[in-house]
Every structure is written in C-alpha cells, then in structure tokens.
C-alpha atoms as a PDB file:
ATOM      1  CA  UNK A   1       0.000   0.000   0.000  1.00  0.00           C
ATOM      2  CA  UNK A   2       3.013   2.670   0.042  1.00  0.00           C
ATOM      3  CA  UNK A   3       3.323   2.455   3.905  1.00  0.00           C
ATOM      4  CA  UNK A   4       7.130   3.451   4.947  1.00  0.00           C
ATOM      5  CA  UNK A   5       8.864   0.789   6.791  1.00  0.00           C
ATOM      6  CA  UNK A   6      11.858   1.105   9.280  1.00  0.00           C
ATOM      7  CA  UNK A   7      14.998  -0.925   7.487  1.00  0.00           C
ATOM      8  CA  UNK A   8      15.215  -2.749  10.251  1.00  0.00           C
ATOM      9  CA  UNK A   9      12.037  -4.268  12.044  1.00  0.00           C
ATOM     10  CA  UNK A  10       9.681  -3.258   9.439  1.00  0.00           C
ATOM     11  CA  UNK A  11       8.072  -1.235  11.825  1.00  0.00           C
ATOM     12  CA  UNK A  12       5.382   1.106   9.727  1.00  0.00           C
ATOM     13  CA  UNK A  13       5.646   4.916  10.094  1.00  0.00           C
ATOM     14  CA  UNK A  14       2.558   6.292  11.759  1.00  0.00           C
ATOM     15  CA  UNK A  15       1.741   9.504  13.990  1.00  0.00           C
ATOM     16  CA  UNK A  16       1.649   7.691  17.383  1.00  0.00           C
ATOM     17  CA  UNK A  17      -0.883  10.591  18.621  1.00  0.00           C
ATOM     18  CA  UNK A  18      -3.023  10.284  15.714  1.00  0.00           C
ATOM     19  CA  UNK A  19      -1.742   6.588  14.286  1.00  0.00           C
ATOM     20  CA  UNK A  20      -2.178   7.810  10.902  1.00  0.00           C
ATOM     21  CA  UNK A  21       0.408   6.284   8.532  1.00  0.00           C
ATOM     22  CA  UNK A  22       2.100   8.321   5.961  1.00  0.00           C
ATOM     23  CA  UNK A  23      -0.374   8.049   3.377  1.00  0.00           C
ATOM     24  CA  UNK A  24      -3.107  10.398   4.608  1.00  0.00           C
ATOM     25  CA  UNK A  25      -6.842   9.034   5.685  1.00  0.00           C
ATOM     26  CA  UNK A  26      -4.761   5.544   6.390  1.00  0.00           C
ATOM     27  CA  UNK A  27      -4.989   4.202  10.111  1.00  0.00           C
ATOM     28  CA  UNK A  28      -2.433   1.567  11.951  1.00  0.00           C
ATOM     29  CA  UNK A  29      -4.103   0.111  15.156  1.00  0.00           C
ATOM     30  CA  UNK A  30      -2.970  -2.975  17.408  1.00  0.00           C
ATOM     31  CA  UNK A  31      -0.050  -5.425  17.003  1.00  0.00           C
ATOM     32  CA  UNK A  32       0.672  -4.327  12.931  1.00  0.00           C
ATOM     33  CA  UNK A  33       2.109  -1.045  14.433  1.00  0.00           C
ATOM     34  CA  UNK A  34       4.798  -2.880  15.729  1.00  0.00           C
ATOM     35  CA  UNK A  35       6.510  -4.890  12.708  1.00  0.00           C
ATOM     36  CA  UNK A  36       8.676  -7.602  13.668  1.00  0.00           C
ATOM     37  CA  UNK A  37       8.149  -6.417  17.312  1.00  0.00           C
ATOM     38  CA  UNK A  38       4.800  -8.498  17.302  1.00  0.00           C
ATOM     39  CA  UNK A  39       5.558  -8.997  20.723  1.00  0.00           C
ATOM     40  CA  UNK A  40       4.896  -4.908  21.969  1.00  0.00           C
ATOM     41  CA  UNK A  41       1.142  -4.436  21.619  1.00  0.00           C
ATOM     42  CA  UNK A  42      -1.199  -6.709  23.772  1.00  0.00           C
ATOM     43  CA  UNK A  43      -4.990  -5.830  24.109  1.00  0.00           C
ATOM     44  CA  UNK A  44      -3.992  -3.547  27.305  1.00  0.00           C
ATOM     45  CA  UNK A  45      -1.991  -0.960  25.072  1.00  0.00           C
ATOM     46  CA  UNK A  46      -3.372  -1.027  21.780  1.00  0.00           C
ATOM     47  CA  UNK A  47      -7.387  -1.081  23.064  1.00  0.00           C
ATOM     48  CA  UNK A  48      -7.086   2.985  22.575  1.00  0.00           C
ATOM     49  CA  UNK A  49      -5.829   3.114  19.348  1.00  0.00           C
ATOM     50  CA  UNK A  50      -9.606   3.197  17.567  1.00  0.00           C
ATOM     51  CA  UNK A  51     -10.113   6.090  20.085  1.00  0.00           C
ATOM     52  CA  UNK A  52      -7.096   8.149  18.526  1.00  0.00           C
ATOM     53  CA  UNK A  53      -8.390   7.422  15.322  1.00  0.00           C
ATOM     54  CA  UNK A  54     -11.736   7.836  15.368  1.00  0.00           C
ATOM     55  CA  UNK A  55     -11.010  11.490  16.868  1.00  0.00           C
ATOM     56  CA  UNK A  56      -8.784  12.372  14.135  1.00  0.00           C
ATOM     57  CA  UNK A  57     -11.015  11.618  11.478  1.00  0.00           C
ATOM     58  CA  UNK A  58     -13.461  13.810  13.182  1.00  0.00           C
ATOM     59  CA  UNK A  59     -11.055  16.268  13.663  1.00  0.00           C
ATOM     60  CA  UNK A  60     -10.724  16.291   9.977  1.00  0.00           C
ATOM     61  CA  UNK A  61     -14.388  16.785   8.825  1.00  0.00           C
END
C-alpha cells in the first residue's frame, strides 16, 4: 500500500498521537504497528488506538 517501513524491524511509520500512517486518511491500530516487534502491543496498550483514530477523522471533517 506505500506504507514506509523502518529498514530494520519493518516497523510502519505512523503519527503515534493520531496513528495515521504516511499516506493520509490511512490508520495503523494494534499489534501491525509494531513490525517484527509483534511482541509490543497486547490488548492492554493497543485497546485505545480506535479512540485516537476515530477522533482524528473527526477532527478532519
């Protein structure tokens, strides 16, 4: 899809306030923000990510 990757882990690009990736209007939520570093995100720290994104697509209209 065009996201930028980290040479190393794979680890996508994304506004970690926002996690919007570098293509605009696409979202990154749960254990796919962390590449190769599956092992990061559980359901205890990625449960808010559709909260950051659902305000800045409202933000946006």
């Amino acid at each position: 899809m065009g996201i930028t990757l980290t040479d190393d882990k794979f680890i996508p690009h994304y506004n970690p306030e926002t996690m919007e990736t570098n293509l605009p209007g696409l979202y990154l939520a749960g254990v796919v923000c962390g590449g190769l570093d599956t092992h990061l995100w559980f359901i205890e720290n990625s449960r808010v990510n559709a909260d950051m994104i659902i305000a800045d697509i409202l933000l946006k209209r």
